[in-house]
Protein backbone atom coordinates (compact mmCIF):
# COMPACT_ATOMS: atom_id res chain seq x y z
CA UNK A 1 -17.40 6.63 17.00
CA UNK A 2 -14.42 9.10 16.94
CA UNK A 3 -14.89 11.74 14.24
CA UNK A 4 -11.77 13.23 12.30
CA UNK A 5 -11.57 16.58 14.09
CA UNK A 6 -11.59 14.95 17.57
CA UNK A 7 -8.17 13.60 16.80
CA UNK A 8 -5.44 14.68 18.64
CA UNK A 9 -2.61 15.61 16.80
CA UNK A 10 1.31 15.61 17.28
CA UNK A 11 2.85 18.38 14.58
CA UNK A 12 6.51 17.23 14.56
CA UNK A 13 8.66 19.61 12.18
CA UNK A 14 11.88 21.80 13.24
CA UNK A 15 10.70 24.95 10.98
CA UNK A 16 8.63 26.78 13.09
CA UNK A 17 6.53 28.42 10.14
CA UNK A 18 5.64 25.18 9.12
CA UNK A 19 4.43 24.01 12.77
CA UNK A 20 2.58 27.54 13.06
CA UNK A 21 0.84 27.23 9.82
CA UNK A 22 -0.22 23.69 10.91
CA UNK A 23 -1.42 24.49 14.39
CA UNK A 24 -3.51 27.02 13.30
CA UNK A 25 -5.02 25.14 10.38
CA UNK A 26 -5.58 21.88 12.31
CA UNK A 27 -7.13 23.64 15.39
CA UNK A 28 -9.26 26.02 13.74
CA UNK A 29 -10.52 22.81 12.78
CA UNK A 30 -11.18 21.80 16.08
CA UNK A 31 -8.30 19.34 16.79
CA UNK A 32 -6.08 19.33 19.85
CA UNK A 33 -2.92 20.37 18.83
CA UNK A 34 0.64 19.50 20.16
CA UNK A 35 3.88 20.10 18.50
CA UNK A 36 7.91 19.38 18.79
CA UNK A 37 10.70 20.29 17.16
CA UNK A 38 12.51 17.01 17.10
CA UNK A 39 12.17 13.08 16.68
CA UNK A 40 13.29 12.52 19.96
CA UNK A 41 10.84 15.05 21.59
CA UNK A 42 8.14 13.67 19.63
CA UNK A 43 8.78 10.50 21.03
CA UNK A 44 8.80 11.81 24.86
CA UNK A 45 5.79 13.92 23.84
CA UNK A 46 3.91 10.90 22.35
CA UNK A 47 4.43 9.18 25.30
CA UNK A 48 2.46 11.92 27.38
CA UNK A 49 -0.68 13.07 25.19
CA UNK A 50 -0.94 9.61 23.29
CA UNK A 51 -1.90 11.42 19.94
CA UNK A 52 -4.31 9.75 17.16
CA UNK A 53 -2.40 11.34 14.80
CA UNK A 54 1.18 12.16 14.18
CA UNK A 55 2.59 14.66 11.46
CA UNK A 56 6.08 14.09 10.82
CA UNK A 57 8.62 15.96 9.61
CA UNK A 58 11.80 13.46 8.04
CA UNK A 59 15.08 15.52 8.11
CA UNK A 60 15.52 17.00 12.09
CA UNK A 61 17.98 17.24 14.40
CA UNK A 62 18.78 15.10 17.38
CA UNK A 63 16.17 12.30 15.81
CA UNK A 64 15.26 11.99 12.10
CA UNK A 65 11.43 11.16 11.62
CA UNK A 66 12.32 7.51 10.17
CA UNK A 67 14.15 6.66 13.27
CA UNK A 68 11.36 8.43 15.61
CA UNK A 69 8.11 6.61 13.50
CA UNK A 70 10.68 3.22 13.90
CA UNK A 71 10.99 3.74 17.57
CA UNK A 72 7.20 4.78 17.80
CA UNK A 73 6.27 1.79 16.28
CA UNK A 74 7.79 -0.69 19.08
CA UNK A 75 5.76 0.59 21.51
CA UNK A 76 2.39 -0.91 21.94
CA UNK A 77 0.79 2.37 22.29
CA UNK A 78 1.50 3.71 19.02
CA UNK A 79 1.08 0.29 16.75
CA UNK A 80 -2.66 1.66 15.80
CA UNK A 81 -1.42 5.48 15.39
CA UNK A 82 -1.53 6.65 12.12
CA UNK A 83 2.02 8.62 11.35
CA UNK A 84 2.06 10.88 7.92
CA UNK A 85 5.34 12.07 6.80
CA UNK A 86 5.98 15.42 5.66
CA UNK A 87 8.49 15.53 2.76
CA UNK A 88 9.77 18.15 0.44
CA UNK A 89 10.27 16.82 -2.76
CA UNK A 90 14.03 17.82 -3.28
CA UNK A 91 14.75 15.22 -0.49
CA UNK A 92 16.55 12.09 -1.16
CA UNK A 93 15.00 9.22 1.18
CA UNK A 94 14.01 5.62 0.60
CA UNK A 95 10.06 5.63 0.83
CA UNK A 96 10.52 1.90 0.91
CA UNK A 97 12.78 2.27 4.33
CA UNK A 98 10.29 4.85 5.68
CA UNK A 99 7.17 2.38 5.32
CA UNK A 100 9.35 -0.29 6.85
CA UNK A 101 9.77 1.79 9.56
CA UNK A 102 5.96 1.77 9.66
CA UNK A 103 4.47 5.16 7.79
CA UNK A 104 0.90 5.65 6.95
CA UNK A 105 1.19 8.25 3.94
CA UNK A 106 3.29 10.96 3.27
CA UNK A 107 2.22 14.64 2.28
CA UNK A 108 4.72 17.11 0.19
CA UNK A 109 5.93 20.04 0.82
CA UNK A 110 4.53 23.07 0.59
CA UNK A 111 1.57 21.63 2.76
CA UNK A 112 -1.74 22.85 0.93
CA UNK A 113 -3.77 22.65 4.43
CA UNK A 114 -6.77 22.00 2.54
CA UNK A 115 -5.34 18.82 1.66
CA UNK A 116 -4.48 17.82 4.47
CA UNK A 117 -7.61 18.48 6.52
CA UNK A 118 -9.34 16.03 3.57
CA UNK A 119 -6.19 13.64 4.10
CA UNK A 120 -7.15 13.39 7.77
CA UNK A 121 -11.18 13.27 7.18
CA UNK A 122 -10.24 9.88 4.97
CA UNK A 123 -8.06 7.97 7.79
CA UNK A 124 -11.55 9.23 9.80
CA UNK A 125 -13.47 7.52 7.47
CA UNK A 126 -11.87 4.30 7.26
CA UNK A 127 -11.31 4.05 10.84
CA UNK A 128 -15.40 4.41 11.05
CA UNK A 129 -15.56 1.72 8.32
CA UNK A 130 -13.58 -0.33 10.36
CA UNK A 131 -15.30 0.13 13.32
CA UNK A 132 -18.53 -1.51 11.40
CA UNK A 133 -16.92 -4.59 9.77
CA UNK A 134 -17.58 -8.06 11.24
CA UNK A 135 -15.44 -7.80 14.68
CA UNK A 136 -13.45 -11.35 14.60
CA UNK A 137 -12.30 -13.27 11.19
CA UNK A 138 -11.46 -16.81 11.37
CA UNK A 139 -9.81 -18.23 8.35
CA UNK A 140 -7.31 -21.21 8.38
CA UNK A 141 -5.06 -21.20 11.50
CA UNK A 142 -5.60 -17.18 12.45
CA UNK A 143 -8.07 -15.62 14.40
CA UNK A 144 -7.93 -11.77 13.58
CA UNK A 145 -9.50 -9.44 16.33
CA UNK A 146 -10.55 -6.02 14.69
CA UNK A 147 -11.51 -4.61 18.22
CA UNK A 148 -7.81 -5.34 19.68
CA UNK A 149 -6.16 -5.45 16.88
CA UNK A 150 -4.80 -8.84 17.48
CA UNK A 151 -4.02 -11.33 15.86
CA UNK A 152 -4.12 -14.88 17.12
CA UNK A 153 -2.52 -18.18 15.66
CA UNK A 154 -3.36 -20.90 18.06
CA UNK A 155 -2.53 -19.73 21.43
CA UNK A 156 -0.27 -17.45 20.71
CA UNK A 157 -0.94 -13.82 20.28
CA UNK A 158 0.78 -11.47 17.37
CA UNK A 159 0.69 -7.43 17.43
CA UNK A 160 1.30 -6.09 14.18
CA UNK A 161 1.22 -2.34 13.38
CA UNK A 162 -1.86 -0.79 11.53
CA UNK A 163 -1.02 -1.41 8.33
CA UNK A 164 0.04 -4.93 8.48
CA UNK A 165 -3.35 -5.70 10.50
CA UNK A 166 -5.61 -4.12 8.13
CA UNK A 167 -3.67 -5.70 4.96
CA UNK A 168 -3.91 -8.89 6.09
CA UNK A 169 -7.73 -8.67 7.62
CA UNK A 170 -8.44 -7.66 4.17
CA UNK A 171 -7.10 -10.29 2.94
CA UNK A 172 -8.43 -12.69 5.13
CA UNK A 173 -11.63 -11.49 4.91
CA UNK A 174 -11.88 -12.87 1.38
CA UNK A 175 -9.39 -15.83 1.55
CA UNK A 176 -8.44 -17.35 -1.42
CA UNK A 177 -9.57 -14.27 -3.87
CA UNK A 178 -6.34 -13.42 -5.17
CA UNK A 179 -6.13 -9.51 -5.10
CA UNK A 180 -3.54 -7.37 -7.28
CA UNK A 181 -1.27 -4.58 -5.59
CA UNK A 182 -3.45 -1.55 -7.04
CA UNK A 183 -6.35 -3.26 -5.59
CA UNK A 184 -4.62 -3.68 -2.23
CA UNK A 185 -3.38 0.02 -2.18
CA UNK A 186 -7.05 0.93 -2.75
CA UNK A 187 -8.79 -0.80 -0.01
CA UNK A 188 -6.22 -0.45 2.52
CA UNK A 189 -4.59 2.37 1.88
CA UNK A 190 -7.03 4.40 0.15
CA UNK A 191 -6.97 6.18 -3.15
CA UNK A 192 -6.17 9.59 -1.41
CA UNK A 193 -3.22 8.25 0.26
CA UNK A 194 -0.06 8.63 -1.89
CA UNK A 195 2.27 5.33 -1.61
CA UNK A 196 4.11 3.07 -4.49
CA UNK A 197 2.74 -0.39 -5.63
CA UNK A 198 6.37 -2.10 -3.85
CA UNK A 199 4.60 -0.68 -0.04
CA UNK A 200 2.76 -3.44 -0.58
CA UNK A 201 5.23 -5.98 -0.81
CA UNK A 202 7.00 -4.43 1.97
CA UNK A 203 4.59 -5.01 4.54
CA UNK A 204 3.27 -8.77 2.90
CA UNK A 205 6.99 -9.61 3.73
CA UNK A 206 6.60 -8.08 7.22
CA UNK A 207 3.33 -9.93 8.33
CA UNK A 208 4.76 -12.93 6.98
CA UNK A 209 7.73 -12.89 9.29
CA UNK A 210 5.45 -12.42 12.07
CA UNK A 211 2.77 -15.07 10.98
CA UNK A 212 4.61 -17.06 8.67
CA UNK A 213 5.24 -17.65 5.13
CA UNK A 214 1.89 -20.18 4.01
CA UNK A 215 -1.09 -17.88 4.90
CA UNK A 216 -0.29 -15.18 2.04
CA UNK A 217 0.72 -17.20 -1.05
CA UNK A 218 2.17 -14.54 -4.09
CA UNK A 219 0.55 -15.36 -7.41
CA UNK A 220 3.45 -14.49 -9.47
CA UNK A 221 2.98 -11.64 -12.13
CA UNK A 222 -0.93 -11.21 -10.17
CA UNK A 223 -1.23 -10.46 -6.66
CA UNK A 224 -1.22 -11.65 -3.55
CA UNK A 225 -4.45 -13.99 -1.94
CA UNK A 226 -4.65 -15.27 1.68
CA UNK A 227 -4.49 -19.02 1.29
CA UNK A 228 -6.57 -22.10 3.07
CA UNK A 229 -5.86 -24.47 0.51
């Protein structure tokens, strides 16, 4: 079972202080610590170390963070990678567009590195949860692999990105219990985690474009339940 500090981390962030204060926070800590200055070097160096974690800065040159986590998230190897923004709250940016583009969580500027270290001890925690859960759910049409993190309708195999798998394995793990958005937010992302109530229906939309619209039926003014009816 992999323990929180034996993550390896990718500090992306064009203000050097920042990426100093981070590196020596994080490894102090005991994680292995990379950085760049740039989304387009993060990608390249992402490629190389294939980090657990990425920290992300939004506003860089070259790349912007939205376009580097959107790129990021195409490739297989970074689907199950958990990528926290790093905002400063004078900046103007859709969160909605940023968790499209498939962000975990976001952390605000100044960066309180005590924070942080707990922010990263609860995706730890959750991944170990995880890791305990029944393996395989089977529930209407899907079969949903927790070990691959694969999900299979019939024949044919889908690869969604973290957050869509673990919404809708929640979900399906309890199908037909209809579940409301703060409830959803809890369990999958986690009460630490910061992220609006419309994240949610950002990624339902998303999984249902990838496993179609019948599985996840909205109950209007409610929730959301996975549906077998």
């Amino acid at each position: 079972m992999q323990t929180a500090s034996s993550y390896k981390i990718l500090v992306v962030d064009d203000d050097p202080d920042i990426v100093e204060l981070l590196q020596y926070n994080l490894a102090r800590e005991g994680y292995e610590v990379t950085t760049a200055d740039n989304g387009k070097k993060a990608i390249d160096t992402a490629a190389q170390i294939k980090p657990d974690v990425i920290l992300m800065d939004v506003m860089m040159p070259v790349m912007d963070g939205i376009a580097a986590c959107r790129h990021l998230r195409e490739m297989p190897d970074f689907r199950q990678t958990h990528i926290i923004f790093l905002t400063a709250r004078s900046e103007e940016f859709s969160e909605v567009a940023a968790f499209e583009a498939g962000a975990d969580d976001f952390i605000n500027k100044p960066i309180k590195p005590r924070a942080l270290l707990s922010r990263l001890a609860a995706f730890a925690r959750r991944d170990a949860q995880q890791e305990e859960e029944d393996k395989v759910i089977e529930a209407g049409d899907l079969r949903i692999d927790r070990t691959s993190f694969a999900v299979y309708k019939g024949e044919q195999k889908i690869t969604l990105p973290k957050k869509e798998f673990e919404l809708l394995a929640f979900l399906a793990a309890t199908p037909n219990k209809v579940f409301s958005r703060e409830e959803l937010l809890n369990n999958v992302w986690g009460n630490d985690v910061y992220v609006i109530a419309r994240t949610v229906d950002v990624h339902i939309r998303k999984v249902r474009e990838k496993i179609g619209e019948d599985n996840i039926k909205t109950i209007k003014g409610v929730g959301y339940k996975f549906n077998t009816d």
